[in-house]
Protein backbone atom coordinates (compact mmCIF):
# COMPACT_ATOMS: atom_id res chain seq x y z
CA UNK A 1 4.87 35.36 -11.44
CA UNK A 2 7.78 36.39 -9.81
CA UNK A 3 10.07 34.30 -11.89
CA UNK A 4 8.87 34.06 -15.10
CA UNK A 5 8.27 31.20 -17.57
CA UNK A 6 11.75 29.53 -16.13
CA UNK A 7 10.06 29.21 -12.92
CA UNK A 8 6.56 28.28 -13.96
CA UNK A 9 4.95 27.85 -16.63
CA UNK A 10 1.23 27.81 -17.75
CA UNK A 11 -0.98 24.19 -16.72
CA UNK A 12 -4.23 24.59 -18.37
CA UNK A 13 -6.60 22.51 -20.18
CA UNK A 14 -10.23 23.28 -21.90
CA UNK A 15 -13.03 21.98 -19.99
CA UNK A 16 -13.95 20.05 -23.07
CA UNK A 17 -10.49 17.99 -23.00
CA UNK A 18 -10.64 17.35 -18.87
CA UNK A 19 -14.23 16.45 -19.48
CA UNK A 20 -13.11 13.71 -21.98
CA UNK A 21 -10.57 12.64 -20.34
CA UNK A 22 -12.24 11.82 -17.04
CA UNK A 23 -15.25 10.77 -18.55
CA UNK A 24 -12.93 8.18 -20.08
CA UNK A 25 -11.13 7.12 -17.32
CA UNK A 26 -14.10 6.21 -15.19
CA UNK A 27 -15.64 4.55 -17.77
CA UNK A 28 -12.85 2.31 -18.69
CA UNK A 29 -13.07 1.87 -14.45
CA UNK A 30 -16.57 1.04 -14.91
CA UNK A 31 -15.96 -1.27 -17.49
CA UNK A 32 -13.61 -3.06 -15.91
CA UNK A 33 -15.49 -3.36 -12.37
CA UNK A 34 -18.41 -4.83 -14.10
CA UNK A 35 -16.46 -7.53 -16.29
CA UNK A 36 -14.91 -8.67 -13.18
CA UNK A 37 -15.13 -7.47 -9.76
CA UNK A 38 -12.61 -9.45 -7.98
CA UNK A 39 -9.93 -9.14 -10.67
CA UNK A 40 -10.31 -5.73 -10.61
CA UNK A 41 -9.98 -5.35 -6.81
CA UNK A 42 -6.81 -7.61 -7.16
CA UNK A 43 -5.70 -5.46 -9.74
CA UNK A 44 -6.16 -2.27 -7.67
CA UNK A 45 -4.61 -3.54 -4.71
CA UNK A 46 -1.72 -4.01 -6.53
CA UNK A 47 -1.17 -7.67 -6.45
CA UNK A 48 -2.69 -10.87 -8.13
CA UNK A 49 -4.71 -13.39 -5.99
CA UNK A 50 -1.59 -15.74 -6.12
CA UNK A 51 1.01 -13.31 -5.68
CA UNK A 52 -0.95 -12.32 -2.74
CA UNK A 53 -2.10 -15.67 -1.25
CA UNK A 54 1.84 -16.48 -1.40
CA UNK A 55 2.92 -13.58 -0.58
CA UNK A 56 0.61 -13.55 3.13
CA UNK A 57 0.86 -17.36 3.31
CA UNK A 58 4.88 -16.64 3.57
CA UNK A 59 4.71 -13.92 5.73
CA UNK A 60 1.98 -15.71 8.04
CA UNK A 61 4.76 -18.34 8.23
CA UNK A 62 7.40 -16.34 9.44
CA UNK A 63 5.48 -14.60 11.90
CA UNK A 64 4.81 -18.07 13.42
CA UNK A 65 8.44 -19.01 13.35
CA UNK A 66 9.30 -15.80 14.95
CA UNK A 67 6.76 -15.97 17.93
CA UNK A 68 8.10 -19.76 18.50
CA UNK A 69 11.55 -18.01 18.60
CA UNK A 70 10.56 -15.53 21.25
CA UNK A 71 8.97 -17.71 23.76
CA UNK A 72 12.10 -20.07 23.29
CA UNK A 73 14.08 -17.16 23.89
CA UNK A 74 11.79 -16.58 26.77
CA UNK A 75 12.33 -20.02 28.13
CA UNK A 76 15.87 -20.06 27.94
CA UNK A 77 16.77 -16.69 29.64
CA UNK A 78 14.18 -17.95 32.65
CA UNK A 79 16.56 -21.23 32.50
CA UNK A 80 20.02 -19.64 32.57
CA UNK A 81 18.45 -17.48 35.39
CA UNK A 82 17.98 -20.00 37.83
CA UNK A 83 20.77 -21.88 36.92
CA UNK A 84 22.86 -18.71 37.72
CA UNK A 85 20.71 -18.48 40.92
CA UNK A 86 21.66 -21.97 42.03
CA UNK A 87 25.42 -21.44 41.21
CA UNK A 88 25.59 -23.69 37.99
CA UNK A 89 26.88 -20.92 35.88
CA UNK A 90 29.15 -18.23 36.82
CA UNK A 91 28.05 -14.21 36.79
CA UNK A 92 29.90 -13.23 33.41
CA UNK A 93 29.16 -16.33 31.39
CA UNK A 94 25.04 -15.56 32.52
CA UNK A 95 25.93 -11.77 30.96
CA UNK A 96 27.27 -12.62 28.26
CA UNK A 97 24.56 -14.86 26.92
CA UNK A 98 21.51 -13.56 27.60
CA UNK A 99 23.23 -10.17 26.12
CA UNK A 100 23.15 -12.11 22.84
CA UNK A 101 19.68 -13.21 23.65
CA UNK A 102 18.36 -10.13 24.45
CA UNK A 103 19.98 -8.84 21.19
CA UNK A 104 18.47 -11.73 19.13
CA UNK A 105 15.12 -10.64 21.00
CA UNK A 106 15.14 -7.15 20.06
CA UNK A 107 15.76 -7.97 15.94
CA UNK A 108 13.28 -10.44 16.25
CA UNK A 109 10.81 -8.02 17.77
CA UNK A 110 11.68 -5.55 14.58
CA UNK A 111 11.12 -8.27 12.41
CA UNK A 112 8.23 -9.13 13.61
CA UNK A 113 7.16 -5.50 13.49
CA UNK A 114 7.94 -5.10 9.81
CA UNK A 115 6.11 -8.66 9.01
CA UNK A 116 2.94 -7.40 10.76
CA UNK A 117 2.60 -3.60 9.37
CA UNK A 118 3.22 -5.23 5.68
CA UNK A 119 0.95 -7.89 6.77
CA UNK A 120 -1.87 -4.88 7.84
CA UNK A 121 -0.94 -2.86 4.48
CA UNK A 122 -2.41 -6.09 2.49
CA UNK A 123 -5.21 -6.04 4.11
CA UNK A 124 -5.74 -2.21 4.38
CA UNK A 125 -4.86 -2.05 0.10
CA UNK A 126 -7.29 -4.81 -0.49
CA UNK A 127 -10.41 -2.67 1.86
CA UNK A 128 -9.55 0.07 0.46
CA UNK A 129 -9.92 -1.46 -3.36
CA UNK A 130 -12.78 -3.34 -2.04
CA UNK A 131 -14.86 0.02 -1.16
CA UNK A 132 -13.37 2.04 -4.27
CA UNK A 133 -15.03 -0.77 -6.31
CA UNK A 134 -18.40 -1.18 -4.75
CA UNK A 135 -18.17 2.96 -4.91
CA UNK A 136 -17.55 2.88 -8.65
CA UNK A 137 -19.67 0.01 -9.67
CA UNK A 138 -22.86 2.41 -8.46
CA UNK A 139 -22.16 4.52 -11.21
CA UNK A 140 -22.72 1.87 -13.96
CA UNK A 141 -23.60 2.86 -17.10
CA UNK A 142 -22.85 6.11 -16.69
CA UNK A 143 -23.83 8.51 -19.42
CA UNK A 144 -22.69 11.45 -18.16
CA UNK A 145 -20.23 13.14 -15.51
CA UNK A 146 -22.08 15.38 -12.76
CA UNK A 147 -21.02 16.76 -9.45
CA UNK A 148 -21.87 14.45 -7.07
CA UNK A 149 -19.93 11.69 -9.41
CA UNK A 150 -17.23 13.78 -9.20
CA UNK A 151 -17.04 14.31 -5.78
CA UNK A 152 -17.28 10.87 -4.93
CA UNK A 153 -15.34 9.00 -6.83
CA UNK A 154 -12.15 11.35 -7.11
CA UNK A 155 -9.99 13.36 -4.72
CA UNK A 156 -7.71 15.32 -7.22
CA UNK A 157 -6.63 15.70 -10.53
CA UNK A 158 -3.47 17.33 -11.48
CA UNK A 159 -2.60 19.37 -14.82
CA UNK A 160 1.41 19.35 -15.46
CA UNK A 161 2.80 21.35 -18.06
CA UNK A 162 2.20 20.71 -21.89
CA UNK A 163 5.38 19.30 -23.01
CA UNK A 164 6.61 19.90 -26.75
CA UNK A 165 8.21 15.84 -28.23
CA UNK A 166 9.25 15.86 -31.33
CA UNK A 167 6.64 18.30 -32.50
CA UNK A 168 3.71 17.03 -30.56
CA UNK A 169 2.47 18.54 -27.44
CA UNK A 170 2.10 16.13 -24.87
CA UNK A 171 -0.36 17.13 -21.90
CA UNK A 172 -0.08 14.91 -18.61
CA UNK A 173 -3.25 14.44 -16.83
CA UNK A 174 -3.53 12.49 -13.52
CA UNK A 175 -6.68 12.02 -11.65
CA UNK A 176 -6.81 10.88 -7.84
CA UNK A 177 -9.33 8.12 -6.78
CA UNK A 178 -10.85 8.46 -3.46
CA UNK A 179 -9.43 5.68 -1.28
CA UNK A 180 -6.79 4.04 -3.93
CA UNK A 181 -5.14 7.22 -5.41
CA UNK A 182 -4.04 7.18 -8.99
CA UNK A 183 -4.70 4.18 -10.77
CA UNK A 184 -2.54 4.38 -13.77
């Protein structure tokens, strides 16, 4: 208010058009859940079940090369201990390497890290679509919208600003999903 129309500008829709456009977008949801449940769940998690059998499958892999790595690394630092211990290898030359090994350790450790949270994101998309479906598929055929539907199946919906292209208004609508977000 403060600002003026520069600064903001009016986001409002008739009930009538939100109605519609929520009703639709569940029951396109709906229609889609029903038709097929696991390719939908796939499809919400953002990945195909190829894409993300490959996709674990590789990362699975290099977790297991990387763990091998470690308790190599492991092995070898205990080694070049003792043999520094027993006088087989001198003070700096014992330094020296297991500074590189300890480096090497440390990136692997990131790595490994990284590999595990994306790993744990997979799995936490794919619950996450898992429940959102079950949730949704409740609601089938729905007829009408109501409050608890509402409430349970979405978390927001945002309103932008009606945009004038080539001498159309354009309205963006986007609704929220509980436990995936926006869908489209």
């Amino acid at each position: 208010m403060r600002h003026g129309k520069i600064r903001c500008s009016s986001h409002r829709i008739c009930f009538n058009d939100l109605y519609s456009i929520v009703f639709d977008d569940i029951s396109k949801n709906i229609e889609l859940v029903t038709a097929d449940k696991n390719e939908y769940i796939n499809r919400l998690a953002g990945l195909s079940a190829e894409k993300y059998g490959a996709k674990k499958i590789a990362a699975q892999k290099v977790q297991e090369k990387i763990q091998k790595r470690l308790v190599e690394i492991g092995r070898i630092l205990q080694s070049m201990y003792e043999d520094k211990a027993l006088g087989h290898i001198s003070a700096e030359r014992y330094a020296s390497m297991s500074e590189n090994l300890e480096k090497e350790e440390d990136d692997l450790k990131k790595c490994l890290t990284e590999i595990q949270a994306t790993l744990s994101q997979q799995t936490e998309q794919s619950r996450s679509a898992k429940e959102f479906a079950d949730l949704i598929e409740k609601y089938a055929p729905i007829t009408k919208l109501d409050r608890p539907i509402l409430n349970n199946l979405i978390e927001k919906i945002y309103v932008y600003e009606t945009i004038d292209e080539n001498g159309k208004s354009q309205l963006t609508v986007e609704i929220y999903y509980r436990f995936i977000g926006k869908i489209s």
